[in-house]
C-alpha atoms as a PDB file:
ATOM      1  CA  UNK A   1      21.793 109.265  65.121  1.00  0.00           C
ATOM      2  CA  UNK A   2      24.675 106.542  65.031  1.00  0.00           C
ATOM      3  CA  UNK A   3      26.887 108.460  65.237  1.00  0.00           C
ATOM      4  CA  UNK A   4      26.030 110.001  68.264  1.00  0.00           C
ATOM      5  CA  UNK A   5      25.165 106.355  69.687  1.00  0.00           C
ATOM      6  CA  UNK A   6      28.969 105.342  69.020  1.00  0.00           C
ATOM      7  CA  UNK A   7      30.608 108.231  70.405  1.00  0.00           C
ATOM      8  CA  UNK A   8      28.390 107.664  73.759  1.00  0.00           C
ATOM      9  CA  UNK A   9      29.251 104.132  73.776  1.00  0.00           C
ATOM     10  CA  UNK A  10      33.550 104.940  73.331  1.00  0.00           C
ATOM     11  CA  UNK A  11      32.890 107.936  75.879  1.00  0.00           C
ATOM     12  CA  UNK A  12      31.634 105.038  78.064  1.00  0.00           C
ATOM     13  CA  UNK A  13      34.482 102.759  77.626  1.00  0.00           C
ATOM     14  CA  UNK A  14      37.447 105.683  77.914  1.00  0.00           C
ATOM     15  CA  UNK A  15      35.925 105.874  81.483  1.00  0.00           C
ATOM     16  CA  UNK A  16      35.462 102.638  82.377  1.00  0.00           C
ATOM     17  CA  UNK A  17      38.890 101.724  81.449  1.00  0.00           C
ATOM     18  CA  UNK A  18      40.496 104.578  83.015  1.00  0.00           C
ATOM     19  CA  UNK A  19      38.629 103.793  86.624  1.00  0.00           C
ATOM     20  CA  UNK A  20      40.383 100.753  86.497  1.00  0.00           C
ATOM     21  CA  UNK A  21      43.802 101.120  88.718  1.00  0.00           C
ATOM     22  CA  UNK A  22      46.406  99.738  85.971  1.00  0.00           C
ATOM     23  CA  UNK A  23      49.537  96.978  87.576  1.00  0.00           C
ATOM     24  CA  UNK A  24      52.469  99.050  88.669  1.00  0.00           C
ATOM     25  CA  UNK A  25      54.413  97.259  85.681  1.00  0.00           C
ATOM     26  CA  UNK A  26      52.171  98.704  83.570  1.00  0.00           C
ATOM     27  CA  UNK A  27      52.095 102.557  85.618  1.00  0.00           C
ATOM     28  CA  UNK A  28      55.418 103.268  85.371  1.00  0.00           C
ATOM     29  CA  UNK A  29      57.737 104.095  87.634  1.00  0.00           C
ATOM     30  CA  UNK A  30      55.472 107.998  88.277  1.00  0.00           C
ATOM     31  CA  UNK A  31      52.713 105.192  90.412  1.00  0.00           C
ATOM     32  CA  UNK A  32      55.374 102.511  91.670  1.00  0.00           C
ATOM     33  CA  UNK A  33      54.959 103.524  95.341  1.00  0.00           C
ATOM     34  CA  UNK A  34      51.117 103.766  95.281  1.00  0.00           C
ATOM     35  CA  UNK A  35      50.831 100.152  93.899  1.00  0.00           C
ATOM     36  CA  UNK A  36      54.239  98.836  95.192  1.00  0.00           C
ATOM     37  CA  UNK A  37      54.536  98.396  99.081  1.00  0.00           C
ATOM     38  CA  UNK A  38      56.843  96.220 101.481  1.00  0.00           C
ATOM     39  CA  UNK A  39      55.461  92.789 102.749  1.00  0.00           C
ATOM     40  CA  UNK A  40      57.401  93.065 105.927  1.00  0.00           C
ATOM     41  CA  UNK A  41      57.998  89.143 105.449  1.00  0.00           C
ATOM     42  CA  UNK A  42      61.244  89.108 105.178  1.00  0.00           C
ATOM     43  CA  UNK A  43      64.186  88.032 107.593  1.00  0.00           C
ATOM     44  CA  UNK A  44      66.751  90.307 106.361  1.00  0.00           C
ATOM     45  CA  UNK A  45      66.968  93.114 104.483  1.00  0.00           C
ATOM     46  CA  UNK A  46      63.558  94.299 102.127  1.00  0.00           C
ATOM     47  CA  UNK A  47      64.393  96.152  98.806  1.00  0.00           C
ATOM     48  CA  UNK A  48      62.955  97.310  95.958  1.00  0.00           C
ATOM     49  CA  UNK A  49      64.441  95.800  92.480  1.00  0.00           C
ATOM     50  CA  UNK A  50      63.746  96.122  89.397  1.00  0.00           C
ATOM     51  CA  UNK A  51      65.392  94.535  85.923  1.00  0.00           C
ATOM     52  CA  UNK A  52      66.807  95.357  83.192  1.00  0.00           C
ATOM     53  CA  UNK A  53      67.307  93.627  80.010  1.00  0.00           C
ATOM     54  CA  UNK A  54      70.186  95.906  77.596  1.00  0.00           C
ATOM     55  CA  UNK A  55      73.577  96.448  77.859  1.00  0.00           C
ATOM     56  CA  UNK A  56      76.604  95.659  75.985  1.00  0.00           C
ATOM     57  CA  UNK A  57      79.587  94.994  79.412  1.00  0.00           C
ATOM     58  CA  UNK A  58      79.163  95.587  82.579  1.00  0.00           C
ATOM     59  CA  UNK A  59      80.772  97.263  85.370  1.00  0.00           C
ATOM     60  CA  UNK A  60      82.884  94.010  86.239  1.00  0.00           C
ATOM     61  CA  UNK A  61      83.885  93.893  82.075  1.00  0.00           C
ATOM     62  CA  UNK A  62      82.156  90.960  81.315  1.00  0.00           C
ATOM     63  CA  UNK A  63      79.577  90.929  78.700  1.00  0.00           C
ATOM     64  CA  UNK A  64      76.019  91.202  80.139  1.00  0.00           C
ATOM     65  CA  UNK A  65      74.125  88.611  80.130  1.00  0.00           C
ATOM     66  CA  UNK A  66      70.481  89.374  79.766  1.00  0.00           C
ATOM     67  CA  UNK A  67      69.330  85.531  81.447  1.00  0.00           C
ATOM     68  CA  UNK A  68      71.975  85.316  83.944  1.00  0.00           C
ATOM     69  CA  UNK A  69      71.867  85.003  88.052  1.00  0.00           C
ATOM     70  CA  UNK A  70      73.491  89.031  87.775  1.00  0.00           C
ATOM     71  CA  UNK A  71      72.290  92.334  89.238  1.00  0.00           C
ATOM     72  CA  UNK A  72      73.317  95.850  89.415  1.00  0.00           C
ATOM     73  CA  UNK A  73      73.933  97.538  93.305  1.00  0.00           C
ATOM     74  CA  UNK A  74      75.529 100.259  94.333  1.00  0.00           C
ATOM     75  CA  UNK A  75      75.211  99.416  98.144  1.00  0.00           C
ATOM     76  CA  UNK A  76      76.945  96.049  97.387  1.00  0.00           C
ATOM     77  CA  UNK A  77      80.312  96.364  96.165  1.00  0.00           C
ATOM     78  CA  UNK A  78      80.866  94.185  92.618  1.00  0.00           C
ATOM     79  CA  UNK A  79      81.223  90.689  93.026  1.00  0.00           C
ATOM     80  CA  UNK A  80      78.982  90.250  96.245  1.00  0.00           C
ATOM     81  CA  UNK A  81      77.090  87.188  96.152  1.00  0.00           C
ATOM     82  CA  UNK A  82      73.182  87.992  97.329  1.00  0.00           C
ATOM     83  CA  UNK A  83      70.260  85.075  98.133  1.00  0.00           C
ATOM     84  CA  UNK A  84      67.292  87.108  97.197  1.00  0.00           C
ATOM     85  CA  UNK A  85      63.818  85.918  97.556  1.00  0.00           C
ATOM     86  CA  UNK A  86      60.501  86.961  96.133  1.00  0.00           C
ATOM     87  CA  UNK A  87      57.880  86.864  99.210  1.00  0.00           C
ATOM     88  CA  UNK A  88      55.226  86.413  97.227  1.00  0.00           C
ATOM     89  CA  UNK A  89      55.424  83.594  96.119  1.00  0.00           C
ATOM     90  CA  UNK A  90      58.786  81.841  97.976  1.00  0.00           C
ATOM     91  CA  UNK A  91      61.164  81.600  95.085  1.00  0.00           C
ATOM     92  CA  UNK A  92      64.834  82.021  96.252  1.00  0.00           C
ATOM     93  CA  UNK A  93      68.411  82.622  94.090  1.00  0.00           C
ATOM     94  CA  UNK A  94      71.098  83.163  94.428  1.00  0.00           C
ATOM     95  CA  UNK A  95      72.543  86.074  92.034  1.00  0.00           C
ATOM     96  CA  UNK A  96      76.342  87.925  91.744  1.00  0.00           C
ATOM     97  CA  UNK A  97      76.741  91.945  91.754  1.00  0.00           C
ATOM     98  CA  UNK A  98      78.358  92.091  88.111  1.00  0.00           C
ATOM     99  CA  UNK A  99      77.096  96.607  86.966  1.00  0.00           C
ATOM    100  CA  UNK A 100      76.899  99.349  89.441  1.00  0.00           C
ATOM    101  CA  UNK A 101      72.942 100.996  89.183  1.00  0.00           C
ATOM    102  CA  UNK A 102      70.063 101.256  89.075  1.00  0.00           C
ATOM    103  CA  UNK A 103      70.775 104.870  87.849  1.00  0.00           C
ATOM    104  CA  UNK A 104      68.202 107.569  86.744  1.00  0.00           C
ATOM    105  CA  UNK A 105      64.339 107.897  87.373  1.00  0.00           C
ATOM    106  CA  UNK A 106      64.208 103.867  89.060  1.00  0.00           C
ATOM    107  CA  UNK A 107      66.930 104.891  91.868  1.00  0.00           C
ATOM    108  CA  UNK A 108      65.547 108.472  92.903  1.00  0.00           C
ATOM    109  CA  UNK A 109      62.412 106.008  93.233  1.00  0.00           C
ATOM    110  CA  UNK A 110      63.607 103.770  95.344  1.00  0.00           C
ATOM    111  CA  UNK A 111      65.212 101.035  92.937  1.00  0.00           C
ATOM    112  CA  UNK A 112      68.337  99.597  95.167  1.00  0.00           C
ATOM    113  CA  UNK A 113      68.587  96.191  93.195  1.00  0.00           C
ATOM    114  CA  UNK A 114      68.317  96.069  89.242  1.00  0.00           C
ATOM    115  CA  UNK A 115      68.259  91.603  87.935  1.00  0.00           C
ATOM    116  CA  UNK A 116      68.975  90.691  85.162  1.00  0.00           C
ATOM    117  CA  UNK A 117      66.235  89.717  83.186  1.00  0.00           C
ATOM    118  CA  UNK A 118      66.784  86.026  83.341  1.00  0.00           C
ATOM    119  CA  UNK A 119      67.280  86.123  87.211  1.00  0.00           C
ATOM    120  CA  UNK A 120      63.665  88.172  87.968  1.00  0.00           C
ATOM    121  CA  UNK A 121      62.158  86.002  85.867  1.00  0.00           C
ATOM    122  CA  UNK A 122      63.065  83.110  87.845  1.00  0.00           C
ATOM    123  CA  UNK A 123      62.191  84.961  91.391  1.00  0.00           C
ATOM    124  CA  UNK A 124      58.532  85.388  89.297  1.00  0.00           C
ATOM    125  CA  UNK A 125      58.890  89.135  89.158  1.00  0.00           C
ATOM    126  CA  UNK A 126      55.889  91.027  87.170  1.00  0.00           C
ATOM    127  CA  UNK A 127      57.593  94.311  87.271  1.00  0.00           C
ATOM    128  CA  UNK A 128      59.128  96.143  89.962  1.00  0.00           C
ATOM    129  CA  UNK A 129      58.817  94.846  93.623  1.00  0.00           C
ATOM    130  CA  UNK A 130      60.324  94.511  96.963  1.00  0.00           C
ATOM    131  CA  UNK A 131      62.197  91.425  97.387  1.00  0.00           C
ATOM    132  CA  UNK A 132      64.308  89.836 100.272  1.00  0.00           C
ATOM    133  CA  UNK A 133      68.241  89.759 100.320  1.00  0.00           C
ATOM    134  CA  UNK A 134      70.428  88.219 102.505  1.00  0.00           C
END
């Protein structure tokens, strides 16, 4: 009968843990839009970004750097300087359009800003969200 008991008790769990709603960070970029919405607090401009943390050189020929104040735009042309802020919590850079992207599944989903690593991490992005530029 324990056995029974155990696979009751995991069949239990599976669908507990699936009602839950996961982060968008954690759903992928398939449930971005259902998690992910504008705050409509911002000034100027409101766009979803995203980061990225490989690459070898980018567009610019420098060497990427993974923890730099760069991102990757196509609607800004390379070399733009951007102050982008995170309205959820009021953190502000500035950062300097270095790569051309997002490219692939993030920009037919809305991605029009891709950080580097470093620079998301100091706007206290958890994953993709909209953020302000001007």
């Amino acid at each position: 009968m324990k056995p029974i008991v155990i696979a009751l008790a995991l069949t239990a769990l599976t669908a507990t843990a699936l009602a839950v709603p996961p982060p968008a960070s954690a759903a992928g970029w398939g449930s971005v839009h259902r998690y992910v919405k504008p705050t409509g607090q911002c000034a100027g401009q409101e766009v979803l970004a995203s980061y990225y943390s490989a690459g070898r050189r980018t567009a610019s020929g420098e060497r990427f750097d993974v923890n730099g104040n760069t991102a990757a735009a196509r609607t800004w042309p390379l070399g733009t300087r951007l102050t982008v802020t995170n309205p959820h919590n009021g953190r502000s850079l500035t950062i300097r359009i270095n790569d051309t992207g997002p490219w692939g599944l993030s920009y037919r989903m809305g991605a029009r800003l891709d950080l580097a690593r470093g620079a998301a991490q100091r706007l206290g992005m958890r994953g993709t969200q909209y953020i302000c530029v001007s």
